[in-house]
Protein backbone atom coordinates (compact mmCIF):
# COMPACT_ATOMS: atom_id res chain seq x y z
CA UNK A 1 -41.56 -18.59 -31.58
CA UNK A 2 -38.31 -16.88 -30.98
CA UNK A 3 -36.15 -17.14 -28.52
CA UNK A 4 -34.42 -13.95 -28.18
CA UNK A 5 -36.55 -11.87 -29.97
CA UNK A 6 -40.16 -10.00 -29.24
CA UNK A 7 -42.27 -8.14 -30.71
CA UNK A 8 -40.78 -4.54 -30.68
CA UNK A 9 -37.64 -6.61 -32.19
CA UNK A 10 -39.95 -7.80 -34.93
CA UNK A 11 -41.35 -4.78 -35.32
CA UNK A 12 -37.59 -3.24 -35.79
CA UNK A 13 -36.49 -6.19 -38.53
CA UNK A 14 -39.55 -5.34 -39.85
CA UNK A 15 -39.00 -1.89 -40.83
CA UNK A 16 -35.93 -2.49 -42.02
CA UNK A 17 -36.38 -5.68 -43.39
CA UNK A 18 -33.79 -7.38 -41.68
CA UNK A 19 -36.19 -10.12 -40.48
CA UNK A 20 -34.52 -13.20 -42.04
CA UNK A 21 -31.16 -11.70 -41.64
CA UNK A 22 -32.31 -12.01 -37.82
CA UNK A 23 -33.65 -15.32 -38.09
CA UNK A 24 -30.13 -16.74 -39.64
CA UNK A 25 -28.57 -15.15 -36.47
CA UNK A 26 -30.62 -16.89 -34.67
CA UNK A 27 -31.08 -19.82 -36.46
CA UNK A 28 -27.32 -20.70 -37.58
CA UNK A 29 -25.11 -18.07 -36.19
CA UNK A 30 -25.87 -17.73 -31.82
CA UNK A 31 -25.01 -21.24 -30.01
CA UNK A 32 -24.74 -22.96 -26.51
CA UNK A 33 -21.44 -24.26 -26.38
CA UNK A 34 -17.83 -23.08 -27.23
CA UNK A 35 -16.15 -24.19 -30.33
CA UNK A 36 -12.52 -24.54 -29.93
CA UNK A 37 -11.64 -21.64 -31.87
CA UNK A 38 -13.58 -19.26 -29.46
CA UNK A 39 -11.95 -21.15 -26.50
CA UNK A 40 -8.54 -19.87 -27.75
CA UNK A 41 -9.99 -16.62 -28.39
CA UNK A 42 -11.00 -15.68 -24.90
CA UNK A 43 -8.08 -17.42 -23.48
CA UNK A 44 -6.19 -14.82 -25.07
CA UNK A 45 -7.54 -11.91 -24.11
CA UNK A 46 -6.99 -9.43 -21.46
CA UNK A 47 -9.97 -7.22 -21.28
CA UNK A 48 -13.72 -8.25 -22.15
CA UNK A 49 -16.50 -5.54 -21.07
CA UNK A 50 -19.07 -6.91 -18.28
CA UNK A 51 -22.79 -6.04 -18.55
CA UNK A 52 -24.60 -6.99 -15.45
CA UNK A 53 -28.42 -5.72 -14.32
CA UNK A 54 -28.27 -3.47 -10.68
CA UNK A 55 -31.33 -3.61 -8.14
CA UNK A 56 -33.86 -1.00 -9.67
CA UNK A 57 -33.12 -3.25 -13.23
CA UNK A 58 -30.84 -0.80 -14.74
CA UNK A 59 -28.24 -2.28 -17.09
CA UNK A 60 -24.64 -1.36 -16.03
CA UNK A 61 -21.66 -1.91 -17.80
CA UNK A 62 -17.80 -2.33 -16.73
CA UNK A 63 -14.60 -2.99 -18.28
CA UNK A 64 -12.54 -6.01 -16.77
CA UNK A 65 -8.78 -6.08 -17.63
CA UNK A 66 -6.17 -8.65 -16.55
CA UNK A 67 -3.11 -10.58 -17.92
CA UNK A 68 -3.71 -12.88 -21.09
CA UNK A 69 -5.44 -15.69 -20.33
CA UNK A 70 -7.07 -14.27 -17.41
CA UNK A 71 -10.66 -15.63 -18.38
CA UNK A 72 -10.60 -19.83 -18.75
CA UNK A 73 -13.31 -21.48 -20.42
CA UNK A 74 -13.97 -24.39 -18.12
CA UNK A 75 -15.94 -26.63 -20.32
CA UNK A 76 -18.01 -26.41 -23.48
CA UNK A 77 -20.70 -24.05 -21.74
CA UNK A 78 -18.78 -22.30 -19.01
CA UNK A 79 -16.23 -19.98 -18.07
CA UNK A 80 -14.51 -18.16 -15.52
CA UNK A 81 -12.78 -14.90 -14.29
CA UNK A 82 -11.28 -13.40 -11.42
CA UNK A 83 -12.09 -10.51 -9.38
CA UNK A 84 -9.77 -7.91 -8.56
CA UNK A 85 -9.23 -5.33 -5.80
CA UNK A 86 -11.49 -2.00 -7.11
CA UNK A 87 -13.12 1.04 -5.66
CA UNK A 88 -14.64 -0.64 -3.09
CA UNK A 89 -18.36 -0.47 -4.40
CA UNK A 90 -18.82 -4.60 -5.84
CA UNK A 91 -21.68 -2.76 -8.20
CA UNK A 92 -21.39 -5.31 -10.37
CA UNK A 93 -20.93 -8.64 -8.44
CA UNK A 94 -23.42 -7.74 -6.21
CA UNK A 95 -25.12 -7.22 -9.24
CA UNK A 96 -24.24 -10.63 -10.22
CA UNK A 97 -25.27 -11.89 -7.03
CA UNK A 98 -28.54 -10.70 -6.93
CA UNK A 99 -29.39 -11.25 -10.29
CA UNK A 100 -26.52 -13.67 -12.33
CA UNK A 101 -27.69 -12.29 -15.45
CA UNK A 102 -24.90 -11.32 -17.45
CA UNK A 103 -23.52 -10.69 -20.73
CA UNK A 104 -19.71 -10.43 -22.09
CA UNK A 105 -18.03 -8.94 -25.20
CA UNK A 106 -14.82 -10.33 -26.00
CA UNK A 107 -12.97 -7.85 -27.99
CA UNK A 108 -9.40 -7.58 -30.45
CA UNK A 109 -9.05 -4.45 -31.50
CA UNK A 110 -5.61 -5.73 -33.89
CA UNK A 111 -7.28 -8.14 -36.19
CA UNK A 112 -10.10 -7.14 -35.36
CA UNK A 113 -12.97 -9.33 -33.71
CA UNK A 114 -15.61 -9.71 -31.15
CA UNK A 115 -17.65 -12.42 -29.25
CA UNK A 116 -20.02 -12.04 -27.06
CA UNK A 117 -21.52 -14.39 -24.52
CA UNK A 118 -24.56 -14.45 -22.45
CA UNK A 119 -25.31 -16.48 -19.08
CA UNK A 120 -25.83 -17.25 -15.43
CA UNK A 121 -23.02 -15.87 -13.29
CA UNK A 122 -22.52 -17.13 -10.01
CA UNK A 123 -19.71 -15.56 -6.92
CA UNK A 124 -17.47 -18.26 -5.78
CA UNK A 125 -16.00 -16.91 -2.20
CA UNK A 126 -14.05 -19.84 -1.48
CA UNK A 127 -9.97 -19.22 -0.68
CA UNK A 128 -9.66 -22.43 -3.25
CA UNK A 129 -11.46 -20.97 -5.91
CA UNK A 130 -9.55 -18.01 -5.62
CA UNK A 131 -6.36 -19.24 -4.79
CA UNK A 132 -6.30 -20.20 -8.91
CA UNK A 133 -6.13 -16.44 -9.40
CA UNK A 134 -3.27 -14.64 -8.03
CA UNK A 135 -4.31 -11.42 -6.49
CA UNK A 136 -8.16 -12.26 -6.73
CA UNK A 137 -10.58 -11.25 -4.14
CA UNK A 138 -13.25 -13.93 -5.66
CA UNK A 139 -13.94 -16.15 -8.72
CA UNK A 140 -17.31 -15.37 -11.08
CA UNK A 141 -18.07 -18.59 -12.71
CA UNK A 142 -20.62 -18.34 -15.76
CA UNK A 143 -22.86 -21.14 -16.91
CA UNK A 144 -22.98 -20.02 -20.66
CA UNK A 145 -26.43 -19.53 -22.38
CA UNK A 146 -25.57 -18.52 -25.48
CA UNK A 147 -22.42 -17.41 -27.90
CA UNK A 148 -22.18 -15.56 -30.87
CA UNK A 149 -19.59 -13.93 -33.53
CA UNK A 150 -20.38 -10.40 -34.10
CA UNK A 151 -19.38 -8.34 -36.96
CA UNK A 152 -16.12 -6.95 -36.32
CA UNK A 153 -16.79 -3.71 -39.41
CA UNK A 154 -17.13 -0.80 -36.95
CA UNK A 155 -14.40 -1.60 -34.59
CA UNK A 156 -11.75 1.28 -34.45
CA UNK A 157 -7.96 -1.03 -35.10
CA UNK A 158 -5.10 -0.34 -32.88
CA UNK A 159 -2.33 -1.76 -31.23
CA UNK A 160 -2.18 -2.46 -27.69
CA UNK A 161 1.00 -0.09 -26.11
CA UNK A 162 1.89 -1.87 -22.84
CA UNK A 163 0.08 -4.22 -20.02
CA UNK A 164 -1.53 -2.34 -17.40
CA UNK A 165 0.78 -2.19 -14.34
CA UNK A 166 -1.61 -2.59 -12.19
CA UNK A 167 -2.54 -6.17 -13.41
CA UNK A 168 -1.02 -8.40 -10.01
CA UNK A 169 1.84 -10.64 -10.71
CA UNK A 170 2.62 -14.05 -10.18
CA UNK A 171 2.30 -13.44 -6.48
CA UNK A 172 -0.46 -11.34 -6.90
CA UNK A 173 1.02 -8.30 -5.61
CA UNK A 174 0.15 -4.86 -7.77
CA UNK A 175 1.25 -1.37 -7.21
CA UNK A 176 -0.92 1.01 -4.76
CA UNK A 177 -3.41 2.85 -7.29
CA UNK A 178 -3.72 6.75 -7.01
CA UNK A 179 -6.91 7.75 -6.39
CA UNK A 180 -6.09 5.69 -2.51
CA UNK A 181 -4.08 7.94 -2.00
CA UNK A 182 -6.43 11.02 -2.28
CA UNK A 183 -7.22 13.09 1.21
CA UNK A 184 -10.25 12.34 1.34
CA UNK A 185 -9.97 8.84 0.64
CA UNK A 186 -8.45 8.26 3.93
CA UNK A 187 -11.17 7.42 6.20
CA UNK A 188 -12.73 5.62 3.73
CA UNK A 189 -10.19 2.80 2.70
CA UNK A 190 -8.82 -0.14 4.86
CA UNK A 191 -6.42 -0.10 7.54
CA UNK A 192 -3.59 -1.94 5.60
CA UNK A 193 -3.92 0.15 2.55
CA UNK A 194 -3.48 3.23 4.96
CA UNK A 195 0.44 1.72 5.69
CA UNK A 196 0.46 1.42 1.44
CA UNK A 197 -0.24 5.12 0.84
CA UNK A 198 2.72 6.09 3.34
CA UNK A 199 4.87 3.70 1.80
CA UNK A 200 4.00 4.94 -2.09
CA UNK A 201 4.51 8.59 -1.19
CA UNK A 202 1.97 9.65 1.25
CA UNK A 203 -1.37 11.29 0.86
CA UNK A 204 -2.13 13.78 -1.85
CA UNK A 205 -4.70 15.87 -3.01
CA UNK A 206 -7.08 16.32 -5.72
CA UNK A 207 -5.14 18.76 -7.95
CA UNK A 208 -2.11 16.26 -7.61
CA UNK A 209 -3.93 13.54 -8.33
CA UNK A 210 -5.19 15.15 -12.09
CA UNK A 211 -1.34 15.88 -12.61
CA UNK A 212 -0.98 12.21 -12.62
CA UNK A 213 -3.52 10.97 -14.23
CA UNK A 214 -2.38 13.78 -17.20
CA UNK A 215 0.92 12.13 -17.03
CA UNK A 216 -0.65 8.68 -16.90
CA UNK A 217 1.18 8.21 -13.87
CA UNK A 218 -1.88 6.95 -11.89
């Protein structure tokens, strides 16, 4: 009896006779705990892509970026990362804290490589938790299911130009994004980032806004 696999899997290895190919994955390749080497991996990344499962059951997926380091593997079979100021809509933590399902992909587009993870993700809302974060609205911690090296043959190899800007610093202050600034984003966004638009420029208006994003300016 498998454990991750049913029958329109089977039925899949089947036809393409990848069966005990699948079974070796399963067997000797997907695990429950870090080994030390995938520890240092995710510690040194600054993106991993976040699937998560919304209300009506519909898989959703978003990218997460941050400064190296920004996920920490917190023992052998858990992890965490913060969460950072967005559009507003929390699709996927409240995702997350409806249903914790979730899965991660750990990518490196330079060597390259991948990992991906799958778990339990839980919202920690506590000022401590997030205090270890700079800039972080909340911590997701993830009790870790299962962990597995994926082949790394189709993955398109570049190198990284610069950071994001928008990544908060030490003090976890970041620069006012764009799209807040947007007319009709006015009513919509919070008192205190209303002072922050005046004080990056002042509102602006949807052709603007394309200009900058063409000039990678937002």
């Amino acid at each position: 009896m498998s454990e991750y696999y049913g029958p329109a899997h089977r039925d899949l290895q089947d036809a393409f006779d990848s069966r005990r190919l699948a079974d070796l994955m399963e067997g000797g390749i997907m695990h429950g705990e870090f080994a030390p080497h995938e520890i240092d991996f995710i510690q040194s990344r600054d993106m991993f892509f976040l699937a998560s499962i919304d209300p009506a059951g519909r898989p959703t997926v978003s990218y997460k970026g941050g400064a190296p380091g920004f996920v920490r593997v917190t023992g052998t079979r858990s992890l965490v990362f913060p969460w950072f100021d967005g559009n507003g809509m929390f699709y996927s933590a409240g995702n997350i804290a409806q249903n914790g399902k979730v899965g991660l992909l750990f990518i490196d587009f330079v060597t390259p490589n991948r990992l991906r993870v799958q778990g339990e993700g839980k919202l920690l809302r506590d000022a401590e938790a997030a205090s270890a974060f700079p800039g972080a609205q909340f911590v997701v911690d993830v009790a870790v299911e299962s962990i597995w090296v994926n082949c790394p043959r189709y993955i398109h190899p570049h190198q990284k130009i610069a950071d994001s800007k928008y990544v908060p610093n030490a003090d976890g202050a970041a620069p006012m994004p764009g799209w807040k600034r947007l007319d009709v984003a006015q009513d919509a966004i919070r008192p205190e980032e209303r002072e922050k638009v005046a004080a990056a420029g002042g509102v602006i208006d949807m052709e603007t806004y394309a200009g900058m994003v063409e000039r990678g300016e937002a």
